[in-house]
N, C-alpha and C. Protein backbone atom coordinates (compact mmCIF):
# COMPACT_ATOMS: atom_id res chain seq x y z
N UNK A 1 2.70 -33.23 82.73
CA UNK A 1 2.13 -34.33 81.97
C UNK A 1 0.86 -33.92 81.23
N UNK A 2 0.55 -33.12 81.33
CA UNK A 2 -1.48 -32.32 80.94
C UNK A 2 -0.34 -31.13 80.19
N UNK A 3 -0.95 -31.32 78.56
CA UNK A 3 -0.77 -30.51 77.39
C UNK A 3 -1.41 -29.17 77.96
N UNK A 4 -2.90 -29.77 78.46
CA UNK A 4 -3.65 -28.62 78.45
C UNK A 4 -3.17 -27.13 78.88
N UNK A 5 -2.43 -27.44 79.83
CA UNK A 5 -1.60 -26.27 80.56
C UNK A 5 -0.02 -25.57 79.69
N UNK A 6 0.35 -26.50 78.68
CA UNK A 6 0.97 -25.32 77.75
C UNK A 6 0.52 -25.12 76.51
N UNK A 7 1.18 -24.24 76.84
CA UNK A 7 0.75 -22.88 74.95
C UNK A 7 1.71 -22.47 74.32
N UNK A 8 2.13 -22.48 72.78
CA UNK A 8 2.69 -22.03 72.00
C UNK A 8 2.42 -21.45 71.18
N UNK A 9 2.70 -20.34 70.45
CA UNK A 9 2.80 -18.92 69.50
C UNK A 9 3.95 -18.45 68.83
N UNK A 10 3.72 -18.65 67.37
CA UNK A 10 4.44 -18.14 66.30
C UNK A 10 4.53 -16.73 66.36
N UNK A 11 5.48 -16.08 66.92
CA UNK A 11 5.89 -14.59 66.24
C UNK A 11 5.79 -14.30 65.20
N UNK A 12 6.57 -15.38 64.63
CA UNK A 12 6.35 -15.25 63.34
C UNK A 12 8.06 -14.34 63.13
N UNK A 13 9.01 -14.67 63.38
CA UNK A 13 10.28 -14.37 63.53
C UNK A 13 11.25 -15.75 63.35
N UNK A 14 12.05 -16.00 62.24
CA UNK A 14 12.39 -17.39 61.84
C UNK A 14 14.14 -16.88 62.47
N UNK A 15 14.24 -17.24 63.89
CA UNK A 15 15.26 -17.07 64.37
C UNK A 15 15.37 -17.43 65.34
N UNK A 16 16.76 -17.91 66.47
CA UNK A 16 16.79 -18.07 67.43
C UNK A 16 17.00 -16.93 68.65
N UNK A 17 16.82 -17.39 69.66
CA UNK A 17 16.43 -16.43 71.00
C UNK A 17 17.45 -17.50 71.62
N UNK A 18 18.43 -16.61 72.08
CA UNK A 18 19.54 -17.29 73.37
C UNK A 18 19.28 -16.36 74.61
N UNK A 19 18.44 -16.76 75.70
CA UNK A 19 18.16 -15.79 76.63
C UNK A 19 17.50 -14.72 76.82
N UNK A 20 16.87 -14.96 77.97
CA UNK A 20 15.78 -13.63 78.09
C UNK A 20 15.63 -12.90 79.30
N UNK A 21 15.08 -11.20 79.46
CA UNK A 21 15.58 -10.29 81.14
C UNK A 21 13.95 -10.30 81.22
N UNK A 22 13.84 -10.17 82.48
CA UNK A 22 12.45 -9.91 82.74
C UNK A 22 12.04 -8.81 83.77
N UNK A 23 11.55 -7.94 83.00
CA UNK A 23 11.54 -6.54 83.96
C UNK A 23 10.23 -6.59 84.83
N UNK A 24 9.76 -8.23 85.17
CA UNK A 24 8.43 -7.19 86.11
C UNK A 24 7.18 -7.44 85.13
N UNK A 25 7.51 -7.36 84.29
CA UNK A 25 6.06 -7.04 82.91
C UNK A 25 6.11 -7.76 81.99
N UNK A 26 7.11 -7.02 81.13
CA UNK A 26 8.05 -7.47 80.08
C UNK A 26 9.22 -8.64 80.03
N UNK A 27 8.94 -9.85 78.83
CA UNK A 27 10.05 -10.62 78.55
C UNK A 27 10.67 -10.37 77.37
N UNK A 28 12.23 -9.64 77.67
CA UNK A 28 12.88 -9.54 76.36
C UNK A 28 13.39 -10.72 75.69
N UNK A 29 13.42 -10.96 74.53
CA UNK A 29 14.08 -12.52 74.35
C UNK A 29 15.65 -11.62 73.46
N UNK A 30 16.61 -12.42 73.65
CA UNK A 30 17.88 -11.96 73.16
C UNK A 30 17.78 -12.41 71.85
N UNK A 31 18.26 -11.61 70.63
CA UNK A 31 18.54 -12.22 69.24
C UNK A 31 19.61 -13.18 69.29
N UNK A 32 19.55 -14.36 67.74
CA UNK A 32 20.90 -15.04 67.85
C UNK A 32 21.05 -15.04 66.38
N UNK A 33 20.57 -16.32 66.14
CA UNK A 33 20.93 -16.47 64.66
C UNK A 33 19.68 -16.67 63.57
N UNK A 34 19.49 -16.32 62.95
CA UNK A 34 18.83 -16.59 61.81
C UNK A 34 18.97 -17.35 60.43
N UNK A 35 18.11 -17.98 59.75
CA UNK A 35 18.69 -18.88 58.79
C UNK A 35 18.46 -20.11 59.40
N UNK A 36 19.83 -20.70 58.32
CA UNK A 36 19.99 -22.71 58.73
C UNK A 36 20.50 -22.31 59.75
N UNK A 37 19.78 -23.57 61.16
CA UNK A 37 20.20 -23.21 62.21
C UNK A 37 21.36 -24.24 62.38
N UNK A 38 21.50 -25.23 61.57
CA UNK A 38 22.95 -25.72 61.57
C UNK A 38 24.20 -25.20 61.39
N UNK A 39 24.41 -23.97 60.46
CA UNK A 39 25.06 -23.17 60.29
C UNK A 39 25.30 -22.12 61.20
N UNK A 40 24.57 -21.51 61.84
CA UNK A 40 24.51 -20.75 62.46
C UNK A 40 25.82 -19.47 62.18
N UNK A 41 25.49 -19.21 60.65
CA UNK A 41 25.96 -18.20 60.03
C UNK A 41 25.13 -16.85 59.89
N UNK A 42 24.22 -16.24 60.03
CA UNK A 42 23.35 -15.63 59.92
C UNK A 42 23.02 -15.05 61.20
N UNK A 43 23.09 -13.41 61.35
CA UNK A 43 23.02 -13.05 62.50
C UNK A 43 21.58 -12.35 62.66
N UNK A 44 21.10 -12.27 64.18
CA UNK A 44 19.58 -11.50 63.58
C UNK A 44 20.03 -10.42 65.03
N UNK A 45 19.40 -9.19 64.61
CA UNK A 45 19.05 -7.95 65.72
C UNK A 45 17.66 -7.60 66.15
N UNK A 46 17.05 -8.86 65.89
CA UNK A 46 15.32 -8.16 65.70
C UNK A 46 15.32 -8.87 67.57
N UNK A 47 14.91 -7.97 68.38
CA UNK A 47 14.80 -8.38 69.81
C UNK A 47 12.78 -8.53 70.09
N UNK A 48 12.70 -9.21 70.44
CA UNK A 48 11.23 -9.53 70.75
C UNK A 48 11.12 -9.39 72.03
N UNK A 49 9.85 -8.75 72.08
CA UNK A 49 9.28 -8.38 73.96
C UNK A 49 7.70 -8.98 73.63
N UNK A 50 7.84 -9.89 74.87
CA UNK A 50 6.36 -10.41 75.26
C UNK A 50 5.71 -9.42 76.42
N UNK A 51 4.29 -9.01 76.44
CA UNK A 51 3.63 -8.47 77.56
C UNK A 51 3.02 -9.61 78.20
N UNK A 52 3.77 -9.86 79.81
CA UNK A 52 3.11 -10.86 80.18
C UNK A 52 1.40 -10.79 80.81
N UNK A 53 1.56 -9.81 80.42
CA UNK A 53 0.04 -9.28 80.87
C UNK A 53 -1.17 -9.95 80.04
N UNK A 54 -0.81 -9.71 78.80
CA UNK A 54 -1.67 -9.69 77.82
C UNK A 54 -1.57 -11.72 77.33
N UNK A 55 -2.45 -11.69 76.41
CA UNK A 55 -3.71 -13.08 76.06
C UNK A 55 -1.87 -13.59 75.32
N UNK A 56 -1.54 -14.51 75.73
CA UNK A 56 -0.29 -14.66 75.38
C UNK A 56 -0.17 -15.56 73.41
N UNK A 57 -1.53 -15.68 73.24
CA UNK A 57 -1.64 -15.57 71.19
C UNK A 57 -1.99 -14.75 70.83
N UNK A 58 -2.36 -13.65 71.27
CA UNK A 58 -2.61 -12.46 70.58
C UNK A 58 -1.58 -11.13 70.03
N UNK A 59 -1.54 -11.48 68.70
CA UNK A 59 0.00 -10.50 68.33
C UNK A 59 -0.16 -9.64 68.89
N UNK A 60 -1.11 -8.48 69.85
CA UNK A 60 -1.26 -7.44 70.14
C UNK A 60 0.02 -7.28 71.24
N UNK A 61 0.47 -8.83 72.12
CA UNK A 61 1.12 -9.37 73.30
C UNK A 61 2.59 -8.97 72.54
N UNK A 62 2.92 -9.23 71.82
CA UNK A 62 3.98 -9.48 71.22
C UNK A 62 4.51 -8.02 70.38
N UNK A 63 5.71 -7.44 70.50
CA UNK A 63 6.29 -6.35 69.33
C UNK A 63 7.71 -7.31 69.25
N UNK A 64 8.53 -6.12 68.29
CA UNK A 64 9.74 -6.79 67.73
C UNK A 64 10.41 -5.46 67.51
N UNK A 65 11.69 -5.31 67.50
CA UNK A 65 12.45 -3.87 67.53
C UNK A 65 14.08 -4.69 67.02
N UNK A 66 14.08 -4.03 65.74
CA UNK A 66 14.92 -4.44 65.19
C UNK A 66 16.33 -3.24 65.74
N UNK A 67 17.27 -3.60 66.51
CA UNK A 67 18.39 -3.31 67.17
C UNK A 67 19.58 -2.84 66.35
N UNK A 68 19.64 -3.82 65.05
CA UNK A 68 20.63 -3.11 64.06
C UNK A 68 21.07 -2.08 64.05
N UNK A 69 22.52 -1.70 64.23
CA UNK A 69 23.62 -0.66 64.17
C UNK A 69 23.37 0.71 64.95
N UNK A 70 22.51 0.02 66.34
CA UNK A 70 22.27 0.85 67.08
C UNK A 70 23.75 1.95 67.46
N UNK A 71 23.22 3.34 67.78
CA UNK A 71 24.90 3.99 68.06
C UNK A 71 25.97 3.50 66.61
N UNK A 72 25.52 3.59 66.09
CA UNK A 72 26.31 2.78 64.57
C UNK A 72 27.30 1.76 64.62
N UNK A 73 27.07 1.27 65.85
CA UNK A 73 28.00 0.14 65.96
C UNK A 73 27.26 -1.45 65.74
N UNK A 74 28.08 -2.19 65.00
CA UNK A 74 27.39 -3.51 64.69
C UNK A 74 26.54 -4.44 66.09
N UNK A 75 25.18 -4.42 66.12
CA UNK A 75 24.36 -5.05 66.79
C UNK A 75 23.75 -5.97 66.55
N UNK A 76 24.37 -7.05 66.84
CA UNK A 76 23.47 -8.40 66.61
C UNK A 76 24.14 -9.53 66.88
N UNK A 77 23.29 -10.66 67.41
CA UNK A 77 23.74 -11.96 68.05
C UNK A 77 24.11 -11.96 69.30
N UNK A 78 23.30 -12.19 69.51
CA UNK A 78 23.25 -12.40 71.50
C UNK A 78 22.84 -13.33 72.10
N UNK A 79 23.72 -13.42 73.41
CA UNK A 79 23.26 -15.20 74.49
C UNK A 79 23.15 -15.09 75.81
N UNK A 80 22.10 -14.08 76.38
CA UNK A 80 21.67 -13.93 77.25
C UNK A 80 21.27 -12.22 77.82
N UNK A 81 21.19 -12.00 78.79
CA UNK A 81 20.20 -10.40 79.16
C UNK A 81 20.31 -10.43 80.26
N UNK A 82 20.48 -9.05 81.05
CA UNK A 82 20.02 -9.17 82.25
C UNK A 82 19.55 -7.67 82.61
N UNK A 83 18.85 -7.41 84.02
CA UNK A 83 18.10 -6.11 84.26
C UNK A 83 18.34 -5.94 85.63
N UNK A 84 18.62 -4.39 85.57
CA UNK A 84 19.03 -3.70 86.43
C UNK A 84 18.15 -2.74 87.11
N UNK A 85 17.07 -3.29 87.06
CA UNK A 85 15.97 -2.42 87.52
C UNK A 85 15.35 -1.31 86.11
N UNK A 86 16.30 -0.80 85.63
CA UNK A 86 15.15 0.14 85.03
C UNK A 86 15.88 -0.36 82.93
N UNK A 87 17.29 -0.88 83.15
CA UNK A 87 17.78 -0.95 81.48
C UNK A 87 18.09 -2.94 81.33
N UNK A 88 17.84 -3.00 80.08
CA UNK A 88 17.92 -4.89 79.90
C UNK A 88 19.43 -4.60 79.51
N UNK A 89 20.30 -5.17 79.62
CA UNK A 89 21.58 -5.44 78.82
C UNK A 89 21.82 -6.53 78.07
N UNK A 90 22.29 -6.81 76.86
CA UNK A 90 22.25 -7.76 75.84
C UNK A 90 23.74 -7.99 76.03
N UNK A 91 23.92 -9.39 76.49
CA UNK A 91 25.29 -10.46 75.89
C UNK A 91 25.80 -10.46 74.39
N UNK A 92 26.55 -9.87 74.49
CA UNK A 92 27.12 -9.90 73.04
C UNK A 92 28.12 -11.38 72.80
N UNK A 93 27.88 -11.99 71.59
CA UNK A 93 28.14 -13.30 71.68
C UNK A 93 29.23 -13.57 70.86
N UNK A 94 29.37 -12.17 69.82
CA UNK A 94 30.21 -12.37 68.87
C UNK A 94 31.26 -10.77 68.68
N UNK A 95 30.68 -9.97 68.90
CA UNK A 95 31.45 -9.29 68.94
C UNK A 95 32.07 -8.48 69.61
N UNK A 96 31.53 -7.93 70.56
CA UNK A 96 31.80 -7.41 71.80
C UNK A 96 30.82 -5.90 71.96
N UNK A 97 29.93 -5.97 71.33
CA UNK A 97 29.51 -4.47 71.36
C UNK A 97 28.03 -4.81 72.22
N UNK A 98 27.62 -4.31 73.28
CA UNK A 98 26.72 -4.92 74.37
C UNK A 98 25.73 -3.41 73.98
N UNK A 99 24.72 -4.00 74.12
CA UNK A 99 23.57 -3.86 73.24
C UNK A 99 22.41 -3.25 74.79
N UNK A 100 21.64 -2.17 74.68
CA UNK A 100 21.03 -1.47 76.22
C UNK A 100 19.62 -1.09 76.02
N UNK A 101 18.75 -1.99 76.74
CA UNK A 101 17.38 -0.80 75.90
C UNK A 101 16.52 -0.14 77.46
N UNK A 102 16.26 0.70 77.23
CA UNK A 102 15.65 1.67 78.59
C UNK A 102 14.04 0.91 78.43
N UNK A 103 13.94 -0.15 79.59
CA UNK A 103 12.43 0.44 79.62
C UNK A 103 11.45 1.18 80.29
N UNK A 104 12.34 2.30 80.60
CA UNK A 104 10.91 3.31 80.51
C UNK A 104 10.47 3.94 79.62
N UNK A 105 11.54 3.65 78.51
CA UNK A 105 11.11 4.49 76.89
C UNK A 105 10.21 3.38 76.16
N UNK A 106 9.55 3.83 75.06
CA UNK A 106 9.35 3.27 74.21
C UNK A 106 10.18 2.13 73.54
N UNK A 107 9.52 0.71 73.51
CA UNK A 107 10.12 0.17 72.91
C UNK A 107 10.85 -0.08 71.80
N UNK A 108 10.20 0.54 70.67
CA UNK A 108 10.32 0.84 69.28
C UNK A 108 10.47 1.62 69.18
N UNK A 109 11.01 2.73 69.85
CA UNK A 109 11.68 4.01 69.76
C UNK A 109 13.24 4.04 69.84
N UNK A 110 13.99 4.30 68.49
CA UNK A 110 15.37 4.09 69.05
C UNK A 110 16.05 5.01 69.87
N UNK A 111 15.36 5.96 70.43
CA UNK A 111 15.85 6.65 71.52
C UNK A 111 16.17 5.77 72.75
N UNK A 112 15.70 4.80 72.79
CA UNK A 112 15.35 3.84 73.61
C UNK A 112 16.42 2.74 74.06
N UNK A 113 17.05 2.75 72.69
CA UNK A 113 18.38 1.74 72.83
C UNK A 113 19.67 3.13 72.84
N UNK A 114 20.40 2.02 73.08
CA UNK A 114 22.05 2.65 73.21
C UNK A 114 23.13 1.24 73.01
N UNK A 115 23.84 1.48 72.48
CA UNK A 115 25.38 0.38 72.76
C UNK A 115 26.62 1.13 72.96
N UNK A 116 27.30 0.09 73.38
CA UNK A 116 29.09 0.79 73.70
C UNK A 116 29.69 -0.72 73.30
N UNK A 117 30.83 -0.16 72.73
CA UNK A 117 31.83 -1.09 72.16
C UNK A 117 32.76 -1.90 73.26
N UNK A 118 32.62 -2.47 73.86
CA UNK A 118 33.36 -3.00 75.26
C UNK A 118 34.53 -4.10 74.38
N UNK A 119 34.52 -4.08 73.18
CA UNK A 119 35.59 -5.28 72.23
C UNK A 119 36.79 -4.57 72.58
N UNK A 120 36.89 -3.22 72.57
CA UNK A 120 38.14 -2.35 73.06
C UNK A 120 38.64 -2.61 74.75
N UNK A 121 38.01 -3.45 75.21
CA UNK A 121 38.00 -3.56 77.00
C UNK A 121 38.41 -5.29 77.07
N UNK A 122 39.20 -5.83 75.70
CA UNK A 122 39.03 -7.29 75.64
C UNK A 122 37.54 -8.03 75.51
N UNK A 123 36.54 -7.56 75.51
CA UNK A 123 35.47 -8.88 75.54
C UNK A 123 35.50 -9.25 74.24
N UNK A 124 35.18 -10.36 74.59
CA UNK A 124 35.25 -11.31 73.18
C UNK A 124 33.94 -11.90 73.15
N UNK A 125 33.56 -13.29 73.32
CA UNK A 125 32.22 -13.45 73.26
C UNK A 125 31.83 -13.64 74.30
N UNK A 126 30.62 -13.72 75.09
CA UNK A 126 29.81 -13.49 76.35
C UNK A 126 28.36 -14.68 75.93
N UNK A 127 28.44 -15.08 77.17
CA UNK A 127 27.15 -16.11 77.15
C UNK A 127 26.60 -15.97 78.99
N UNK A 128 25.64 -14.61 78.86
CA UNK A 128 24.76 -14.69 80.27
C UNK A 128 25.52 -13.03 80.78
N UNK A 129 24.70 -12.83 81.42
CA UNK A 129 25.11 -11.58 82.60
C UNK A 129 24.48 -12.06 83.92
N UNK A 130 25.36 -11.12 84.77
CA UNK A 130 25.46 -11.47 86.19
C UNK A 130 25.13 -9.94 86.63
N UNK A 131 24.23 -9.76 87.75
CA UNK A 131 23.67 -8.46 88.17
C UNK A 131 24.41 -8.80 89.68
N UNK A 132 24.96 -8.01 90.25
CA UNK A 132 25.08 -7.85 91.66
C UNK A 132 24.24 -6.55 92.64
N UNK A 133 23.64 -5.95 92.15
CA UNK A 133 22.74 -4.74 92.49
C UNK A 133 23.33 -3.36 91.64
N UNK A 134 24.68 -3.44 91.48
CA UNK A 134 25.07 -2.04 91.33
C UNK A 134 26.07 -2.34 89.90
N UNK A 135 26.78 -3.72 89.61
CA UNK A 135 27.49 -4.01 88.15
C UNK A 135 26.73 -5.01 87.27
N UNK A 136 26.50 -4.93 86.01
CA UNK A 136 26.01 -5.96 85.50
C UNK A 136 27.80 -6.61 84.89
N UNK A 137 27.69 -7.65 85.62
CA UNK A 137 29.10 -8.79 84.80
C UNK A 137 28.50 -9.25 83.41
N UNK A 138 29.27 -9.52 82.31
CA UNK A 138 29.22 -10.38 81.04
C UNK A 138 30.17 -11.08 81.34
N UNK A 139 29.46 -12.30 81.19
CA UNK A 139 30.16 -13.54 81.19
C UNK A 139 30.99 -14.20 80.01
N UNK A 140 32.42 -14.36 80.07
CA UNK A 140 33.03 -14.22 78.94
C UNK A 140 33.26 -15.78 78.68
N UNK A 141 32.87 -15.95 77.67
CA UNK A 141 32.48 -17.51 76.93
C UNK A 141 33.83 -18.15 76.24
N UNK A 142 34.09 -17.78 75.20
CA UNK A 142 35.47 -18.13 74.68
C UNK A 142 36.84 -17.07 74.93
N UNK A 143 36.53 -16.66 75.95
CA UNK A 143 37.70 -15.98 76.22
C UNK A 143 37.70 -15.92 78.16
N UNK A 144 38.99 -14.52 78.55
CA UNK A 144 39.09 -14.89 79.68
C UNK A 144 38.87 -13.20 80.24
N UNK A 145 38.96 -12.57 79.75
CA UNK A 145 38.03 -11.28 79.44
C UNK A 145 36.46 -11.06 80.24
N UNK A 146 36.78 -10.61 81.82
CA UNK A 146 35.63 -10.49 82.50
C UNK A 146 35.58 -8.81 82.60
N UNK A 147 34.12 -8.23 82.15
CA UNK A 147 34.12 -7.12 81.72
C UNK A 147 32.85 -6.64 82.48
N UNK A 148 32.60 -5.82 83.58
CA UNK A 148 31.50 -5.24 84.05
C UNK A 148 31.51 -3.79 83.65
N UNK A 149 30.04 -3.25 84.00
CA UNK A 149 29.67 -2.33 83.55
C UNK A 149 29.33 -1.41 85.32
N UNK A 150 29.03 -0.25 85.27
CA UNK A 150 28.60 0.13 86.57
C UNK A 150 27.09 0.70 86.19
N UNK A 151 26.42 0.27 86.53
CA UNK A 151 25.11 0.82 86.50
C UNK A 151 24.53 2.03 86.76
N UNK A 152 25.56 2.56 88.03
CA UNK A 152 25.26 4.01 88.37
C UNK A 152 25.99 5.08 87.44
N UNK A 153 26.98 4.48 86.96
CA UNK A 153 27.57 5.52 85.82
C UNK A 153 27.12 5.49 84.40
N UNK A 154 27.43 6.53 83.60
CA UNK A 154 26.77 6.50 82.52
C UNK A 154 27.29 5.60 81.37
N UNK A 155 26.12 4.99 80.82
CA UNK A 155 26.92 3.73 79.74
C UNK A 155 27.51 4.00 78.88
N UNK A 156 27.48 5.31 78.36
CA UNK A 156 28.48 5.36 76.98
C UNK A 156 29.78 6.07 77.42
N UNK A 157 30.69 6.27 78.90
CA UNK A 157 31.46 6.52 78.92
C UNK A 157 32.45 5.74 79.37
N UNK A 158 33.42 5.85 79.00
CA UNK A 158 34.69 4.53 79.41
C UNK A 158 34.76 4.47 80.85
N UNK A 159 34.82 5.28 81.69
CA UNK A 159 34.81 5.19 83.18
C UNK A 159 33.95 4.35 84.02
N UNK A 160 33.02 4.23 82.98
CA UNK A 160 31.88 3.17 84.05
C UNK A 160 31.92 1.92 82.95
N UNK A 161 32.97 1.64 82.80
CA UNK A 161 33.31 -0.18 82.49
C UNK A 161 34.74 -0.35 82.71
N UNK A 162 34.88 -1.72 83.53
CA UNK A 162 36.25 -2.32 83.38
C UNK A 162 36.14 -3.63 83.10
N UNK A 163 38.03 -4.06 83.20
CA UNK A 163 37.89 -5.11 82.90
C UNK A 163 38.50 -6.50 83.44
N UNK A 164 38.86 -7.56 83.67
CA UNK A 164 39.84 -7.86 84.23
C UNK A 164 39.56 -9.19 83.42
N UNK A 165 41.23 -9.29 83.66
CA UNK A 165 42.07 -11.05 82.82
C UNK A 165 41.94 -12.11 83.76
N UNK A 166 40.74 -13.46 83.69
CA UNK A 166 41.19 -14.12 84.72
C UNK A 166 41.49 -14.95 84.66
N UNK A 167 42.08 -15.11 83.53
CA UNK A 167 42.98 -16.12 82.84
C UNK A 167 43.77 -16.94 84.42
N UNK A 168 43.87 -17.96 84.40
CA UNK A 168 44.73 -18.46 85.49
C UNK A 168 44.53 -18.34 86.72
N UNK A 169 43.58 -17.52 87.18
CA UNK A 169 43.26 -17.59 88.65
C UNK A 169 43.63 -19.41 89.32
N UNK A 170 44.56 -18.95 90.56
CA UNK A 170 44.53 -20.03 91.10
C UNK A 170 45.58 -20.85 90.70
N UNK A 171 46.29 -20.71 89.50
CA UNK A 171 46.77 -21.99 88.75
C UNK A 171 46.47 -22.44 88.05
N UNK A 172 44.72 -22.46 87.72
CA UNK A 172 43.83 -23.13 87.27
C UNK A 172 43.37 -22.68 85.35
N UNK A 173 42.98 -23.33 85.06
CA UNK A 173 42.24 -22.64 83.43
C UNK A 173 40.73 -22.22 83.28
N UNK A 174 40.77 -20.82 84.39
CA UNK A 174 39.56 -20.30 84.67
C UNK A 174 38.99 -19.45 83.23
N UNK A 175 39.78 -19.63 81.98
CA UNK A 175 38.80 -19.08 81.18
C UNK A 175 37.96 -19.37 80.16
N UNK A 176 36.75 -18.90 80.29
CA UNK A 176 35.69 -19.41 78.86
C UNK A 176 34.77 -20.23 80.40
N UNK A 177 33.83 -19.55 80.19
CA UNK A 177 32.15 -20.04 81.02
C UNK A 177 30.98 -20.16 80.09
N UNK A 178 29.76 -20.59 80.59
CA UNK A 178 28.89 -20.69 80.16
C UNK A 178 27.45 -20.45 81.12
N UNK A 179 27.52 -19.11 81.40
CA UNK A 179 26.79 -18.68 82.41
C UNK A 179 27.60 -18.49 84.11
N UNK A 180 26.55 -17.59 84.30
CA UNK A 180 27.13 -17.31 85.89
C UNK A 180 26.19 -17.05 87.04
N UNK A 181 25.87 -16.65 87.96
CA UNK A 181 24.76 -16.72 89.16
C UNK A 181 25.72 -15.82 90.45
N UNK A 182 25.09 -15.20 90.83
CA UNK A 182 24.94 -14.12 91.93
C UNK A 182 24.56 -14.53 92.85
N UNK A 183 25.28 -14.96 94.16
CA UNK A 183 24.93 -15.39 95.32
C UNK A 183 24.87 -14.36 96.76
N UNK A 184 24.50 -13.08 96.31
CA UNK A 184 24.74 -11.98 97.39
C UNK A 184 26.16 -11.40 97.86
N UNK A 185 27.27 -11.74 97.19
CA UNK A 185 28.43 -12.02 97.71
C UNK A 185 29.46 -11.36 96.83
């Protein structure tokens, strides 16, 4: 009810943020769309990291790392993140190409990012990741296309991602979610 206690700050980035990983320090916010946000034709790759450390209006708090055609594969539009201890993973929302940035590197260093095309593994669009300690899950939104990654294996090789159809589990019309949660289990 007391204003006094929140604060808001222009990036200064005319786009939406669907989801954000939080390493500890750092808040990544996920890119989405840019433009009329009625349309939501317009894709953006520019990923923003807040230092929660720092005076939270001071641009010094704030960078921006434009993600575009990282690994030369199309990067952009995303709906959610998650962290695995040391890499953020980006929800790919539209196309299937899941988007990786190391932070122990430099942020703005594109050494820093990596992607892999997981559209070849069925994913279609994804809204949220699910960490269990050792797979990050993407949560498959308009499709039925559940696609993890292994964390201990290396991300750009096909061996450390699968995939599975769960179309019908049960009987039921288990596909297309909108987020997911990790209960130890």
């Amino acid at each position: 009810k007391d204003k006094a206690s929140w604060a808001a700050y222009d990036v200064g980035e005319a786009h939406s943020h669907q989801g954000v990983a939080f390493d500890g320090r750092f808040i990544y916010f996920s890119p989405g769309f840019t433009g009329d946000p009625r349309k939501e034709d317009t894709y953006s790759a520019r990923v923003i990291r807040c230092d929660t450390k720092g005076d939270f209006k001071d641009p010094a708090t704030w960078k921006v790392y434009d993600a575009a055609n990282t690994d030369g594969l199309e990067t952009y539009c995303y709906d959610g993140a998650g962290f695995d201890g040391r890499y953020v993973y980006f929800a790919p929302l539209l196309n299937g190409n899941v988007l990786r940035c190391d932070t122990q590197g430099a942020f703005d260093d594109p050494a820093s990012w990596n992607a892999y095309a997981a559209a070849r593994l069925g994913m279609e669009m994804c809204v949220g990741t699910v960490f269990d300690g050792r797979y990050m899950y993407f949560v498959p939104y308009a499709s039925s296309a559940a696609v993890r990654a292994d964390t201990l294996g290396d991300f750009s090789e096909d061996a450390s991602w699968s995939a599975l159809d769960v179309r019908g589990i049960d009987g039921l019309d288990t596909g297309g979610f909108d987020g997911g949660f990790f209960d130890g289990r």
